[in-house]
Protein backbone atom coordinates (compact mmCIF):
# COMPACT_ATOMS: atom_id res chain seq x y z
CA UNK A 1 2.89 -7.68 17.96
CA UNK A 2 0.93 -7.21 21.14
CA UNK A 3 -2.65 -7.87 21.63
CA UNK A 4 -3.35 -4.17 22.32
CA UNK A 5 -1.27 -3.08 19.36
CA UNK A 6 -3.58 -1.50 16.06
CA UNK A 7 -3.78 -3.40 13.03
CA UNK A 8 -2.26 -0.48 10.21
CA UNK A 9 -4.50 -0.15 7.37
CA UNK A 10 -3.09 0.93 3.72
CA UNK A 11 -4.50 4.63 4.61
CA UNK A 12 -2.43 4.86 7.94
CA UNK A 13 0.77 3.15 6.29
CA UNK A 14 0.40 5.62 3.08
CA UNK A 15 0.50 8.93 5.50
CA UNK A 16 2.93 7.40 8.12
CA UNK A 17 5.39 6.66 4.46
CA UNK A 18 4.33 10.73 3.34
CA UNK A 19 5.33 12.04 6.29
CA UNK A 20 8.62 9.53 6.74
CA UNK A 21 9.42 10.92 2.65
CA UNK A 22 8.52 14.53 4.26
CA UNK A 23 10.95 14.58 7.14
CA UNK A 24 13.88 12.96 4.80
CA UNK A 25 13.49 15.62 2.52
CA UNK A 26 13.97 18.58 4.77
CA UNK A 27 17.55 17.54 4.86
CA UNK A 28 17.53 18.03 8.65
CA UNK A 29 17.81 14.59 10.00
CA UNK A 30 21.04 13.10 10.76
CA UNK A 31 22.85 10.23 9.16
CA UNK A 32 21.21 7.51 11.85
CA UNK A 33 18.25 8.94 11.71
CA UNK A 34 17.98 9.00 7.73
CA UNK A 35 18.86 5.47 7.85
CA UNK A 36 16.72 4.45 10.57
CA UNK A 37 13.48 6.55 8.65
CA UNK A 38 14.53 4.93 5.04
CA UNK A 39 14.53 1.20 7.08
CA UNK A 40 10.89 2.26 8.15
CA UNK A 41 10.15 3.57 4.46
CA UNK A 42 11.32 0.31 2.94
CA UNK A 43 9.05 -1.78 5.70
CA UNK A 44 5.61 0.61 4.74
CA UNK A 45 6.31 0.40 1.07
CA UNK A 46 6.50 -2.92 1.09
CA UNK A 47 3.01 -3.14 3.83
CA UNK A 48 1.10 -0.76 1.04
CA UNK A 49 2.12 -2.50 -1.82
CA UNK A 50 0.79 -5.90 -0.53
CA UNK A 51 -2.53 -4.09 0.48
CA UNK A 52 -2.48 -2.85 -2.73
CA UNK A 53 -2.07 -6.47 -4.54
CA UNK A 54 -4.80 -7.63 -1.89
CA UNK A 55 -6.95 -4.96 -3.31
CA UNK A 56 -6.42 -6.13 -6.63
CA UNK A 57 -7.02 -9.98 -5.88
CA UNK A 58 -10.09 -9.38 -4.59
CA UNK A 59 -11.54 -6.92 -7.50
CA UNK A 60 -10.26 -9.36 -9.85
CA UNK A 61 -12.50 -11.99 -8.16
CA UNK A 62 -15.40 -9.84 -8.20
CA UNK A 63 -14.86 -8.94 -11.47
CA UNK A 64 -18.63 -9.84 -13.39
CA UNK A 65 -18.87 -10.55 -17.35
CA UNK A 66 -21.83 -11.47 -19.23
CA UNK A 67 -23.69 -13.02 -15.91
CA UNK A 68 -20.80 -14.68 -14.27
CA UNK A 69 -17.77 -13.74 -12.68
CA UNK A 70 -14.46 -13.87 -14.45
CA UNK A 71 -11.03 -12.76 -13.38
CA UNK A 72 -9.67 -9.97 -15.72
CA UNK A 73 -7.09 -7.43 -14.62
CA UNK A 74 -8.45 -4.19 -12.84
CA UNK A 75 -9.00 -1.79 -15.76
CA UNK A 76 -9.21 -4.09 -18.50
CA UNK A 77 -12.53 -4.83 -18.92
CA UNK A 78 -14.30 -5.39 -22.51
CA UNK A 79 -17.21 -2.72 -21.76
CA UNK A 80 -14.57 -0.12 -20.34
CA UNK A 81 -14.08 1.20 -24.02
């Protein structure tokens, strides 16, 4: 990567995977190109879903019960209920 070249974020990787999923679906691309979009598909999922775990690392460390912090998956909390 360059040093001019923009860090992605998960936003821009989710709407650059949309459209990618978008353009595949209107059936118009040819065979290279299909392949050559899916290649890029496979390389954003994979960007978003690390974000995604990253996300989730980090709310599991800030996760607070009674006073101190505790890990505990994202949703899963004793006071959610």
């Amino acid at each position: 990567m360059s040093k001019n070249a923009k860090v992605m974020n998960f936003e821009e990787g989710i709407a650059k995977l949309e459209t990618i999923v978008k353009k595949m679906e209107d059936g118009a691309m040819s065979l290279d190109e299909s392949l050559e979009a899916f290649e890029e598909g496979v390389k954003l999922s994979k960007f978003c879903g690390q974000k995604l775990e990253e996300a989730q690392r980090r709310v599991n460390l800030l996760m607070e019960k009674n006073g101190k912090l505790e890990t505990a998956p994202f949703g899963e909390r004793d006071d959610d209920l």
